[in-house]
PDB file of N, CA and C in Angstrom:
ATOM      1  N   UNK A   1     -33.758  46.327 -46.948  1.00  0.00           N
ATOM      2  CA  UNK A   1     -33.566  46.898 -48.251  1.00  0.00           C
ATOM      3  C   UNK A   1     -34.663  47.902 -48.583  1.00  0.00           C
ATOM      4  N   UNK A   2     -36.234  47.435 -47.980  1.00  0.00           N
ATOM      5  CA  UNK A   2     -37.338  48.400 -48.266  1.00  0.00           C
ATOM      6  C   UNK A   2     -36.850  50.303 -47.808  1.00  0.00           C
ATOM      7  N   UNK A   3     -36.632  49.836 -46.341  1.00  0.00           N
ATOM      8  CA  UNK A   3     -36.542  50.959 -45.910  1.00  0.00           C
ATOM      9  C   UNK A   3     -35.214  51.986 -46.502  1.00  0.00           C
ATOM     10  N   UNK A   4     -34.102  51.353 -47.154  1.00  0.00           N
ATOM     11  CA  UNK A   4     -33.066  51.699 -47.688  1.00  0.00           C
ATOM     12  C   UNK A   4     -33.550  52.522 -49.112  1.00  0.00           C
ATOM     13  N   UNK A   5     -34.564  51.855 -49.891  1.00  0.00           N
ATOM     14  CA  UNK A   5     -35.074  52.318 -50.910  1.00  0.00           C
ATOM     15  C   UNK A   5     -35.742  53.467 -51.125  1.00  0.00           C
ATOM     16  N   UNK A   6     -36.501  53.590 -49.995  1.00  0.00           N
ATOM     17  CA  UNK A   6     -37.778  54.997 -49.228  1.00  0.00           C
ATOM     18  C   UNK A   6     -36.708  55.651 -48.955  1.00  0.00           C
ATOM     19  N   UNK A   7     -36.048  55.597 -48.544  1.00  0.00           N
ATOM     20  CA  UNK A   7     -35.167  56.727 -47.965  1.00  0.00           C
ATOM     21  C   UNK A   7     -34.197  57.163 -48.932  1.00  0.00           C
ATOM     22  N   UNK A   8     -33.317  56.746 -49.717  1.00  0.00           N
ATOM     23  CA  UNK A   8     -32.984  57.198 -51.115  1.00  0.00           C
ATOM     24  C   UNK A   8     -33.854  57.755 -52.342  1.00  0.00           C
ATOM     25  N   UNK A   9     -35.310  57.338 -51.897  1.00  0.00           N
ATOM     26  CA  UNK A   9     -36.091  58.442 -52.879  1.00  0.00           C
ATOM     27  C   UNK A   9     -36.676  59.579 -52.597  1.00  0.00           C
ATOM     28  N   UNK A  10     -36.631  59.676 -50.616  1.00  0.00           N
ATOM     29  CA  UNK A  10     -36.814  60.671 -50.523  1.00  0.00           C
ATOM     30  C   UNK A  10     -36.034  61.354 -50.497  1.00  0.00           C
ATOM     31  N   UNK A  11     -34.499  61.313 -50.236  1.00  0.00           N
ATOM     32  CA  UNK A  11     -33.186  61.974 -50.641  1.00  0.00           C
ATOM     33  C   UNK A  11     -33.447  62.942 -51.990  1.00  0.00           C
ATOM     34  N   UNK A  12     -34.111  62.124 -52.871  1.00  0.00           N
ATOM     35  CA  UNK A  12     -33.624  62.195 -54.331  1.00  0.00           C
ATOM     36  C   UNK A  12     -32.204  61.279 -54.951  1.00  0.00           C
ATOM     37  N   UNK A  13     -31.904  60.590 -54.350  1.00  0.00           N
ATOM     38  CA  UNK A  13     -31.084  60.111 -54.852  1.00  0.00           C
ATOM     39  C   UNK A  13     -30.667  58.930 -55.934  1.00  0.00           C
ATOM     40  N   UNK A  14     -30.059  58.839 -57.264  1.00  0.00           N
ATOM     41  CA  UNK A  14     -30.036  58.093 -58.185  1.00  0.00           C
ATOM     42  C   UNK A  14     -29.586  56.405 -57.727  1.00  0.00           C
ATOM     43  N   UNK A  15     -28.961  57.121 -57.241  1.00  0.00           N
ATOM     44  CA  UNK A  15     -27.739  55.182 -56.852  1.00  0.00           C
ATOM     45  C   UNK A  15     -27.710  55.079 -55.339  1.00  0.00           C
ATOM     46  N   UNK A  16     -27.532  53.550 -55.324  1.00  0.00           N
ATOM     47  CA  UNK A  16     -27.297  53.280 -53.524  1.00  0.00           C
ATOM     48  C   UNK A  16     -26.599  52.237 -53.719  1.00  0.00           C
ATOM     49  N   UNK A  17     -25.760  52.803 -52.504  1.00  0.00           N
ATOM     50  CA  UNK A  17     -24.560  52.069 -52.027  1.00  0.00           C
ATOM     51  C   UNK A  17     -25.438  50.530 -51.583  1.00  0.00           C
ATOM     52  N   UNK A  18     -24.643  49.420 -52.015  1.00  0.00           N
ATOM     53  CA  UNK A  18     -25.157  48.522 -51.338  1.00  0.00           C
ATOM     54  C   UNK A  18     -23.561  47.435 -50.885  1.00  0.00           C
ATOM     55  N   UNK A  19     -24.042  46.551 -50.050  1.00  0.00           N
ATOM     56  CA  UNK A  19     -22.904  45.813 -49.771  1.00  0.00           C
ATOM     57  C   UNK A  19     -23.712  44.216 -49.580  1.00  0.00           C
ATOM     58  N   UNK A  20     -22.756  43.606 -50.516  1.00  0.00           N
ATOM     59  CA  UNK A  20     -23.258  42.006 -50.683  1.00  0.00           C
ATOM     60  C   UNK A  20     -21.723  41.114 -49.895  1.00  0.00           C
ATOM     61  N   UNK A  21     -22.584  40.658 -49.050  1.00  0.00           N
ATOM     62  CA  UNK A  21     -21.582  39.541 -48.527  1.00  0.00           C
ATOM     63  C   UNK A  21     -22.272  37.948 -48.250  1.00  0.00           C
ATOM     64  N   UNK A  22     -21.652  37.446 -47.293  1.00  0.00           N
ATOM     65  CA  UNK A  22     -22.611  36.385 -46.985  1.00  0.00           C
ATOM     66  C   UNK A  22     -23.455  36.542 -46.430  1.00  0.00           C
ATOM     67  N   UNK A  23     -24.443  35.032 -46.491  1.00  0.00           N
ATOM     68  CA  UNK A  23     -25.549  35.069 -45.814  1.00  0.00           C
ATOM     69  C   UNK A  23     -25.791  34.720 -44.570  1.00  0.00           C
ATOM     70  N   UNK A  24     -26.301  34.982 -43.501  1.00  0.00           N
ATOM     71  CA  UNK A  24     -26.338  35.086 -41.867  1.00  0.00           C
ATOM     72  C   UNK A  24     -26.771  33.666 -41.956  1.00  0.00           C
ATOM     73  N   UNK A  25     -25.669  32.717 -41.243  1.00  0.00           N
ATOM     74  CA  UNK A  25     -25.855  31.700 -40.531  1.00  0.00           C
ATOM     75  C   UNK A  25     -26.894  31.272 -40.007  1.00  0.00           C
ATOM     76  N   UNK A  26     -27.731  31.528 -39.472  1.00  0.00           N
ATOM     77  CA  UNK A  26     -29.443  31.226 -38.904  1.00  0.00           C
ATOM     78  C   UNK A  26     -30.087  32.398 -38.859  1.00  0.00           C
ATOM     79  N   UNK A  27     -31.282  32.140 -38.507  1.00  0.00           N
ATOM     80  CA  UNK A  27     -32.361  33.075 -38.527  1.00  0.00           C
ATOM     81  C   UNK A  27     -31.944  34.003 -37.268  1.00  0.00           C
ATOM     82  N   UNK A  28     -31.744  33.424 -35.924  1.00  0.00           N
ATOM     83  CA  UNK A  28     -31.226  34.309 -35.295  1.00  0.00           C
ATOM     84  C   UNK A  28     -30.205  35.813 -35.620  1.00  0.00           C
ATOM     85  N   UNK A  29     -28.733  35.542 -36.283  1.00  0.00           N
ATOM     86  CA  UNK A  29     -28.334  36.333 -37.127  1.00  0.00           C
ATOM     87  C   UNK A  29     -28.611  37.372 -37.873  1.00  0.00           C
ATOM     88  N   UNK A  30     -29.878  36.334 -38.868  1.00  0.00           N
ATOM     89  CA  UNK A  30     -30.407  37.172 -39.944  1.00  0.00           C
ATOM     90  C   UNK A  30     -31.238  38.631 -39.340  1.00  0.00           C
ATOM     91  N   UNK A  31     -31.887  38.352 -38.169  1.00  0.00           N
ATOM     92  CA  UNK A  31     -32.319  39.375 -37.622  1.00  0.00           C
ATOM     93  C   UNK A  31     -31.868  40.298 -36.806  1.00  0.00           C
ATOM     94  N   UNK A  32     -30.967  39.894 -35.821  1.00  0.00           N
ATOM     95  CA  UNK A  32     -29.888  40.907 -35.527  1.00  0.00           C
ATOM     96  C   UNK A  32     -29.338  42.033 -36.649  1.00  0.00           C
ATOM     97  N   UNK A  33     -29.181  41.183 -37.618  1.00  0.00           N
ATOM     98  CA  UNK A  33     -28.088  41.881 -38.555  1.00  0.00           C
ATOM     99  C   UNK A  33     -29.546  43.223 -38.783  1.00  0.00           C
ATOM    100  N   UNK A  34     -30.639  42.595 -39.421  1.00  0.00           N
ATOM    101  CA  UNK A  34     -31.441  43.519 -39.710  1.00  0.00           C
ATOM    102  C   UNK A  34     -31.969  44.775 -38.678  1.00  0.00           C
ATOM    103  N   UNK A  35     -32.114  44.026 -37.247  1.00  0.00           N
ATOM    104  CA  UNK A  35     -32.264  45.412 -36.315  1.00  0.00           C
ATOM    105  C   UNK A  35     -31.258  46.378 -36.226  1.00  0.00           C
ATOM    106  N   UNK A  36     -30.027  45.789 -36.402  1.00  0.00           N
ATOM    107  CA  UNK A  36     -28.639  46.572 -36.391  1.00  0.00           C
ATOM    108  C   UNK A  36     -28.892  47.593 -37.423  1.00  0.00           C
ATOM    109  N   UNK A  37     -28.970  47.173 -38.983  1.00  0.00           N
ATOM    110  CA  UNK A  37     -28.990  47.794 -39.741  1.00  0.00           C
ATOM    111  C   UNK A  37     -30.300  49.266 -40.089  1.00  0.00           C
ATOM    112  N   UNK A  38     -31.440  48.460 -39.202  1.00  0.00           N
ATOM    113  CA  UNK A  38     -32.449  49.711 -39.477  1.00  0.00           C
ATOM    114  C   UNK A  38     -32.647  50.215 -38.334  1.00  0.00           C
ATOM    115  N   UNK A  39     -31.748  50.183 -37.185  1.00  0.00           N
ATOM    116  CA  UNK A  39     -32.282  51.146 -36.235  1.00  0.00           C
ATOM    117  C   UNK A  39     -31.281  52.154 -36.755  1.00  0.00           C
ATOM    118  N   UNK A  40     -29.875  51.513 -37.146  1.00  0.00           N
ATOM    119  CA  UNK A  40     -28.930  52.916 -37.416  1.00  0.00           C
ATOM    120  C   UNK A  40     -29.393  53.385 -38.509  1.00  0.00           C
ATOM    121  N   UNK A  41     -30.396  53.133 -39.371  1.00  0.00           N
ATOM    122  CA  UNK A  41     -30.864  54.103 -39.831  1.00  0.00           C
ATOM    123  C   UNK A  41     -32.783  54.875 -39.862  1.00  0.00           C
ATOM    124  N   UNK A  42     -32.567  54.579 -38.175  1.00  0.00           N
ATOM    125  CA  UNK A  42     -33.837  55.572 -37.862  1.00  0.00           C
ATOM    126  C   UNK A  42     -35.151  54.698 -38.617  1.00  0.00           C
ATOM    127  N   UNK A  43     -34.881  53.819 -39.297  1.00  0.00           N
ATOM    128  CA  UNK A  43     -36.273  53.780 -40.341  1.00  0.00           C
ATOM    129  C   UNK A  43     -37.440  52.451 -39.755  1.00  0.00           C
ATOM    130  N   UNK A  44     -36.882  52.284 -38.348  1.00  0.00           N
ATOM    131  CA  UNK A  44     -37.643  51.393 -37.920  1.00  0.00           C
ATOM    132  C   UNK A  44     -38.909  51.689 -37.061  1.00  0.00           C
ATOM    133  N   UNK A  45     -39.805  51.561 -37.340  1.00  0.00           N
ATOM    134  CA  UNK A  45     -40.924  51.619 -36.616  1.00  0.00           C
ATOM    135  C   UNK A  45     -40.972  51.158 -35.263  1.00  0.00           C
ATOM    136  N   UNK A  46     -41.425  51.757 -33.868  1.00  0.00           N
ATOM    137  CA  UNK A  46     -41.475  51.296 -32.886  1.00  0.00           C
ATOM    138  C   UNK A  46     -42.097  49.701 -32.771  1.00  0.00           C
ATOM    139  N   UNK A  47     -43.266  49.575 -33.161  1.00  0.00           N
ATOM    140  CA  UNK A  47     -44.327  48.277 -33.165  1.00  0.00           C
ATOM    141  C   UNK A  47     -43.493  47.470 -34.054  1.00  0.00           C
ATOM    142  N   UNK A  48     -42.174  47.394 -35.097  1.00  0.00           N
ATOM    143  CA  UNK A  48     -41.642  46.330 -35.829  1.00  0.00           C
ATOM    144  C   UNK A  48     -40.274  46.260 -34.978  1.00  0.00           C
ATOM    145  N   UNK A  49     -39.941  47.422 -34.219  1.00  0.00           N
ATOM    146  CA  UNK A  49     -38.628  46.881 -33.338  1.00  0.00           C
ATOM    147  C   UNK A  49     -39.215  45.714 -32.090  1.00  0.00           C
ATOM    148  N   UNK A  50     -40.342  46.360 -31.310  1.00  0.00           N
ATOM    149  CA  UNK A  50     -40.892  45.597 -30.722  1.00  0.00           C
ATOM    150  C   UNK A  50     -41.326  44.117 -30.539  1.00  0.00           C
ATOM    151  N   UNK A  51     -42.139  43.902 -32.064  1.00  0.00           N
ATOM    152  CA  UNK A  51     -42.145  42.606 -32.590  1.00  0.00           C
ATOM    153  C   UNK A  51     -41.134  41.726 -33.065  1.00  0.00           C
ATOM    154  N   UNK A  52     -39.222  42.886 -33.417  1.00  0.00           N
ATOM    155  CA  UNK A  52     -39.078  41.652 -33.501  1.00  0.00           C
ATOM    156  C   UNK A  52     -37.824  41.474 -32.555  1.00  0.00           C
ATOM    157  N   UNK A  53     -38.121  41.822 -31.409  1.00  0.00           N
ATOM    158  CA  UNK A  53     -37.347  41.996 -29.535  1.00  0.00           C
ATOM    159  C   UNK A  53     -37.939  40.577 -29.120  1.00  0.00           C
ATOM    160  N   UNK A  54     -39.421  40.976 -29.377  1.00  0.00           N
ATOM    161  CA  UNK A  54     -40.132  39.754 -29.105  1.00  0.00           C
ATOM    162  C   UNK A  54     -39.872  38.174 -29.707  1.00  0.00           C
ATOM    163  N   UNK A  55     -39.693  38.345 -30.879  1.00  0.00           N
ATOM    164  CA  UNK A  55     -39.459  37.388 -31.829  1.00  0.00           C
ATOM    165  C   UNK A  55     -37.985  36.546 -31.238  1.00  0.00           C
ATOM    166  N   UNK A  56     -36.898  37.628 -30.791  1.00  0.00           N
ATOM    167  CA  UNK A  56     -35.531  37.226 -30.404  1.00  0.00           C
ATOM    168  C   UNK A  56     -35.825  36.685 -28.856  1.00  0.00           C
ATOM    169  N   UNK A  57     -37.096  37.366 -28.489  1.00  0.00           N
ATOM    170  CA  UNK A  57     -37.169  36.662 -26.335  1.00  0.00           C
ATOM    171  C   UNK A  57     -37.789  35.049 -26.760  1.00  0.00           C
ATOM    172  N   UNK A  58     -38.688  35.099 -27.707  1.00  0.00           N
ATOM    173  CA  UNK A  58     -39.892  33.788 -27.678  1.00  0.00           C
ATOM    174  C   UNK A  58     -39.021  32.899 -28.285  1.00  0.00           C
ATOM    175  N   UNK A  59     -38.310  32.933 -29.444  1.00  0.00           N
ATOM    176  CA  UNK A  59     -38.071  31.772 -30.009  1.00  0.00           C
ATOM    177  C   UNK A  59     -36.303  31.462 -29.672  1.00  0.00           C
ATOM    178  N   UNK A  60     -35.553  32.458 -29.418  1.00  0.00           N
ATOM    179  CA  UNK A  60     -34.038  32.203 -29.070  1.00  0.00           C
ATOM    180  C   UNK A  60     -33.667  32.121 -28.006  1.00  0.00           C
ATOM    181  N   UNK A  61     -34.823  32.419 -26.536  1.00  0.00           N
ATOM    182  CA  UNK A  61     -34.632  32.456 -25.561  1.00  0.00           C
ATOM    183  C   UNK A  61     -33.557  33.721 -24.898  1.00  0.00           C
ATOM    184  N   UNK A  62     -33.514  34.801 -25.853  1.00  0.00           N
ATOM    185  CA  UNK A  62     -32.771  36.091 -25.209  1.00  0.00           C
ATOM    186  C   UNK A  62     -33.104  36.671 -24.210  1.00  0.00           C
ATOM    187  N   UNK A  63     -32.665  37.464 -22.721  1.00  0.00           N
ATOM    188  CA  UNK A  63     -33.503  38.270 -22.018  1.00  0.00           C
ATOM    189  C   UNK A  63     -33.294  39.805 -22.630  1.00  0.00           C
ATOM    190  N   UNK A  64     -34.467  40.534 -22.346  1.00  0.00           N
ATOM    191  CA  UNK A  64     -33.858  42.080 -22.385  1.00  0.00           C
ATOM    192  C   UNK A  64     -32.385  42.541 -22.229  1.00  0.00           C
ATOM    193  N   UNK A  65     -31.688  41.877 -21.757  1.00  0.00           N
ATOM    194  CA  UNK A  65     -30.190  42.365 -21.304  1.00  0.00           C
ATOM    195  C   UNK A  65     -29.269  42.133 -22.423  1.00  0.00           C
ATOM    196  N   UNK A  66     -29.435  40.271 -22.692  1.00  0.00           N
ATOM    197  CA  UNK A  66     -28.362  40.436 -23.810  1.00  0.00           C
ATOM    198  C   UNK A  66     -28.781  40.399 -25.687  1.00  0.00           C
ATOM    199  N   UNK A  67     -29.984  41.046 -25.702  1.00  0.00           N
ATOM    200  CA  UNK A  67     -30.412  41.945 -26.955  1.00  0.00           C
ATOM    201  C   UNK A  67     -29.702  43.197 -26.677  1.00  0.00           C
ATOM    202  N   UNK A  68     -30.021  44.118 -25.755  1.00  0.00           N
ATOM    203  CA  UNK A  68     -29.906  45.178 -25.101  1.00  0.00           C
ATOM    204  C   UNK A  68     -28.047  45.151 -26.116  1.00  0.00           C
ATOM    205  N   UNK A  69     -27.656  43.975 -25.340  1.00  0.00           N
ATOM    206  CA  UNK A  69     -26.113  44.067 -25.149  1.00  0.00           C
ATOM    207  C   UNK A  69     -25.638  43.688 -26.924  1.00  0.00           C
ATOM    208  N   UNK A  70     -26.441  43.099 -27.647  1.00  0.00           N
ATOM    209  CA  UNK A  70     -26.102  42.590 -29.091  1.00  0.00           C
ATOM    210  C   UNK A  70     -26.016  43.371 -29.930  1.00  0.00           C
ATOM    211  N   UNK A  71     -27.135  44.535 -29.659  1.00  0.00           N
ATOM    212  CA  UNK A  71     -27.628  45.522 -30.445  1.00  0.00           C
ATOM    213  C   UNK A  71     -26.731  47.215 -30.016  1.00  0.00           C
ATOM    214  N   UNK A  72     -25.902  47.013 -28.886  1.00  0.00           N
ATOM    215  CA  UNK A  72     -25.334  48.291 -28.337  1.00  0.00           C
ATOM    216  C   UNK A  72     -26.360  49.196 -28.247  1.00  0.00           C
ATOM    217  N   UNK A  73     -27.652  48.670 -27.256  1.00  0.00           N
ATOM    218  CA  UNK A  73     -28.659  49.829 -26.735  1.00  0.00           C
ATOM    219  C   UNK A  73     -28.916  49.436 -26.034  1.00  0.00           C
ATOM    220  N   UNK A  74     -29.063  50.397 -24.770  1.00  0.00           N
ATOM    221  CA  UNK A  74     -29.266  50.395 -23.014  1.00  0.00           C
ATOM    222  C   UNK A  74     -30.542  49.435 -23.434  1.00  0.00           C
ATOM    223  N   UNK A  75     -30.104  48.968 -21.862  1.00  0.00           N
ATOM    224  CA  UNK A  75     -31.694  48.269 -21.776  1.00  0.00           C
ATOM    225  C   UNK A  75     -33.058  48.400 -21.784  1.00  0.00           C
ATOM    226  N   UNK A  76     -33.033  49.921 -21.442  1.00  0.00           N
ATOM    227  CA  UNK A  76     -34.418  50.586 -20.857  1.00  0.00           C
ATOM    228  C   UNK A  76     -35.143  50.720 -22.752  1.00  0.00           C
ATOM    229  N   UNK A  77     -33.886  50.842 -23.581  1.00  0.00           N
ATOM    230  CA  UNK A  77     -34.280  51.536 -25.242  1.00  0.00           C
ATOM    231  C   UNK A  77     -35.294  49.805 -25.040  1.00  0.00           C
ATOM    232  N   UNK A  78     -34.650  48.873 -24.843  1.00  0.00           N
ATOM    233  CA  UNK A  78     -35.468  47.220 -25.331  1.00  0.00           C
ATOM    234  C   UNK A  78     -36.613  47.264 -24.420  1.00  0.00           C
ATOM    235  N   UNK A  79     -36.478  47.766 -23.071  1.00  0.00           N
ATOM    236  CA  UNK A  79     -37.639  47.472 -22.485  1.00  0.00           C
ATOM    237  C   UNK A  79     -38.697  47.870 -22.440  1.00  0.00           C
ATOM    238  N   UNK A  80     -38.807  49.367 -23.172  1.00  0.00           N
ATOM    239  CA  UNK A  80     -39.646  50.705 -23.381  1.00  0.00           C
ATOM    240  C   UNK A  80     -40.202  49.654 -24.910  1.00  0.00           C
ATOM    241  N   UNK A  81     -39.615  49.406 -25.381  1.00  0.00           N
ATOM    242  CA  UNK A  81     -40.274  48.550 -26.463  1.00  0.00           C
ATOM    243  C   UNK A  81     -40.550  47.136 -27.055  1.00  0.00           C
ATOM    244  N   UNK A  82     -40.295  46.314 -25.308  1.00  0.00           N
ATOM    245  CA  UNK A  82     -40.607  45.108 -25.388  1.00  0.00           C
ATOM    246  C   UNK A  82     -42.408  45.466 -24.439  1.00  0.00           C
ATOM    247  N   UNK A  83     -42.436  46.729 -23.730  1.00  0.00           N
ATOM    248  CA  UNK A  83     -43.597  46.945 -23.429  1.00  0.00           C
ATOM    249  C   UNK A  83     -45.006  47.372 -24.984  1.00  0.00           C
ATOM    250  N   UNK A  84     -43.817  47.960 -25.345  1.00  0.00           N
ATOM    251  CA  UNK A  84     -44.914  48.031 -26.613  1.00  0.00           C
ATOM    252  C   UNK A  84     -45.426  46.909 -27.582  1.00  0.00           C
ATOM    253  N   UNK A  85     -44.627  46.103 -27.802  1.00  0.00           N
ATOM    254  CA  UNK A  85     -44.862  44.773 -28.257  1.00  0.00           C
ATOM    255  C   UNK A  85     -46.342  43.777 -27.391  1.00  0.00           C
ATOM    256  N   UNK A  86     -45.694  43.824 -26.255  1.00  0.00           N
ATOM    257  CA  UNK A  86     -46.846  43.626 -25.041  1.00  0.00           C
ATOM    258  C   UNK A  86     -48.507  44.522 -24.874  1.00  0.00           C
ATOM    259  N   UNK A  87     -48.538  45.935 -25.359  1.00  0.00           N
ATOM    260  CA  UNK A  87     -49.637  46.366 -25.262  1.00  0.00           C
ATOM    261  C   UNK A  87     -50.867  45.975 -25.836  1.00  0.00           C
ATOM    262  N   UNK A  88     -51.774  46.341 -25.873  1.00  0.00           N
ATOM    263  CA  UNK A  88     -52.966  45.688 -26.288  1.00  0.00           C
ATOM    264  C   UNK A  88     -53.461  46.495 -27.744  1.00  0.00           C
TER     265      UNK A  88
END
């Protein structure tokens, strides 16, 4: 929603579309839904996609492949930034 907000004020824009439905079944979900939603709109930071690639390998047991495959982005897009997650 943050990044939805920044970006409608830098538009200039008065009103935003929003869409209320249910709430994502587990935490797993809940975050998919959210990478889905802010990579298609550009507003995600490399180091917060990273962290939370990571978040989906450590605690849900995902590999690079089927994030890769959840999110409809090649693998190399997850692995170029499961390395960044990894850097020092």
């Amino acid at each position: 929603g943050a990044t939805r907000i920044r970006s409608m004020k830098k538009r200039g824009d008065e009103f935003i579309d929003i869409y209320v439905g249910r709430p994502p079944k587990d935490e797993k979900q809940r975050i998919m839904g959210q990478l889905i939603e802010n990579l298609q709109q550009s507003g995600l930071k490399p180091l917060a996609t990273a962290l939370a690639f990571e978040k989906l390998k450590g605690e849900f047991n995902m590999t690079g492949e089927e994030i890769a495959r959840s999110l409809g982005k090649p693998t190399a897009f997850v692995s170029k930034h499961m390395r960044i997650g990894a850097a020092p």
